[in-house]
Protein backbone atom coordinates (compact mmCIF):
# COMPACT_ATOMS: atom_id res chain seq x y z
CA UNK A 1 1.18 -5.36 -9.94
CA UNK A 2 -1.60 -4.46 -12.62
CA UNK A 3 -3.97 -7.42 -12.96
CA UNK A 4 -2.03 -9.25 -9.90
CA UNK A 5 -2.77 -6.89 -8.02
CA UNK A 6 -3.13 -8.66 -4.15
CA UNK A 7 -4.40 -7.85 -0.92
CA UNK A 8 -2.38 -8.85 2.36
CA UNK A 9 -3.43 -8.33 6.18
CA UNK A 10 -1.08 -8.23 9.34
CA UNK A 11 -1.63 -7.36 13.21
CA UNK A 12 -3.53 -4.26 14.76
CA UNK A 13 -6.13 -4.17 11.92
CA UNK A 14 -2.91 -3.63 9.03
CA UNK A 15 -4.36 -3.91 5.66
CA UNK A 16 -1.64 -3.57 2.54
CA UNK A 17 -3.32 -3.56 -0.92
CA UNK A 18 -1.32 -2.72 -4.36
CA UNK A 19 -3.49 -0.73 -5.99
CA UNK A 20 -3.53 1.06 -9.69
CA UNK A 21 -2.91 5.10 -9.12
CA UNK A 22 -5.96 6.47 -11.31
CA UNK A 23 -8.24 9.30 -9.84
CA UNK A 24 -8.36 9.31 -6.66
CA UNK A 25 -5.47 6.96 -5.92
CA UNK A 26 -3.18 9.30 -7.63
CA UNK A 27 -3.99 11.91 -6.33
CA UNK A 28 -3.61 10.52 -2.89
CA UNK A 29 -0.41 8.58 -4.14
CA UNK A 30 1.55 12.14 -5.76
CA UNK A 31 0.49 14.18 -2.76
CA UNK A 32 2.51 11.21 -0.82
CA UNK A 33 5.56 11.66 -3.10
CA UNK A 34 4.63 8.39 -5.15
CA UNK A 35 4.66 8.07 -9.01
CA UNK A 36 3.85 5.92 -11.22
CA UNK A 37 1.16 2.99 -12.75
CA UNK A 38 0.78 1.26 -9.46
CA UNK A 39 1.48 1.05 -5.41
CA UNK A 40 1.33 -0.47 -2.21
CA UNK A 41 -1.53 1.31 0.05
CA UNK A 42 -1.19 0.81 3.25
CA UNK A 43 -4.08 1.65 6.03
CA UNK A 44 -4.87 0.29 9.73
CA UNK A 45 -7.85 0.38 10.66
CA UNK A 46 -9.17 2.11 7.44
CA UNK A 47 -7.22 4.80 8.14
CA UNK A 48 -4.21 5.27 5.91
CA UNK A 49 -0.87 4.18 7.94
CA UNK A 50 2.12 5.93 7.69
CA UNK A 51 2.57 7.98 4.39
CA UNK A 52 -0.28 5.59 2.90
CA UNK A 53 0.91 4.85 -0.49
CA UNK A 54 4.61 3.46 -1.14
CA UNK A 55 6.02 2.67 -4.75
CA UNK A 56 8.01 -0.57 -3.72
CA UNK A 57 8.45 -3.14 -1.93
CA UNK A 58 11.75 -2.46 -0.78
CA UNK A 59 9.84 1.21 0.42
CA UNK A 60 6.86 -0.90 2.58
CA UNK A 61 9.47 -3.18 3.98
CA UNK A 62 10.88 -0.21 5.88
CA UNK A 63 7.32 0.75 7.63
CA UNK A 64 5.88 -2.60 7.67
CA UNK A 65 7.13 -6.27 9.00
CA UNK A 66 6.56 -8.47 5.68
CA UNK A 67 7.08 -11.64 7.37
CA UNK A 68 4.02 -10.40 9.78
CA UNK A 69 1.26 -10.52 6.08
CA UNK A 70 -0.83 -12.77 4.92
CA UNK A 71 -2.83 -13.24 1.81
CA UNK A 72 -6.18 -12.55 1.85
């Protein structure tokens, strides 16, 4: 992630952004039980979805259909 960090939308208002964890982000992200530079934040709606902040993709894929996001 970092400076590629990307922004992908799916059905029912989905929104999945990776985001850097820095202020409020990681505070959000450690309350969530993620660590680290970076994350996937994930909010319908603008409401966080879910846990809201996963570490990997291999963590989104079990909350969210992949194949169902596109780019935005």
């Amino acid at each position: 992630m970092g400076d590629d960090r990307g922004s992908w939308t799916g059905p029912g208002g989905l929104r999945v952004t990776a985001v850097r964890l820095s202020g409020a982000h990681r505070v959000l992200a450690e309350f969530a039980g993620v660590r680290g530079p970076s994350a996937f934040l994930v909010t319908r709606n603008g409401v966080l979805a879910g846990r809201g902040y996963y570490a990997s993709v291999e963590d989104l894929a079990e909350v969210v259909d992949l194949a169902e996001l596109r780019a935005r």
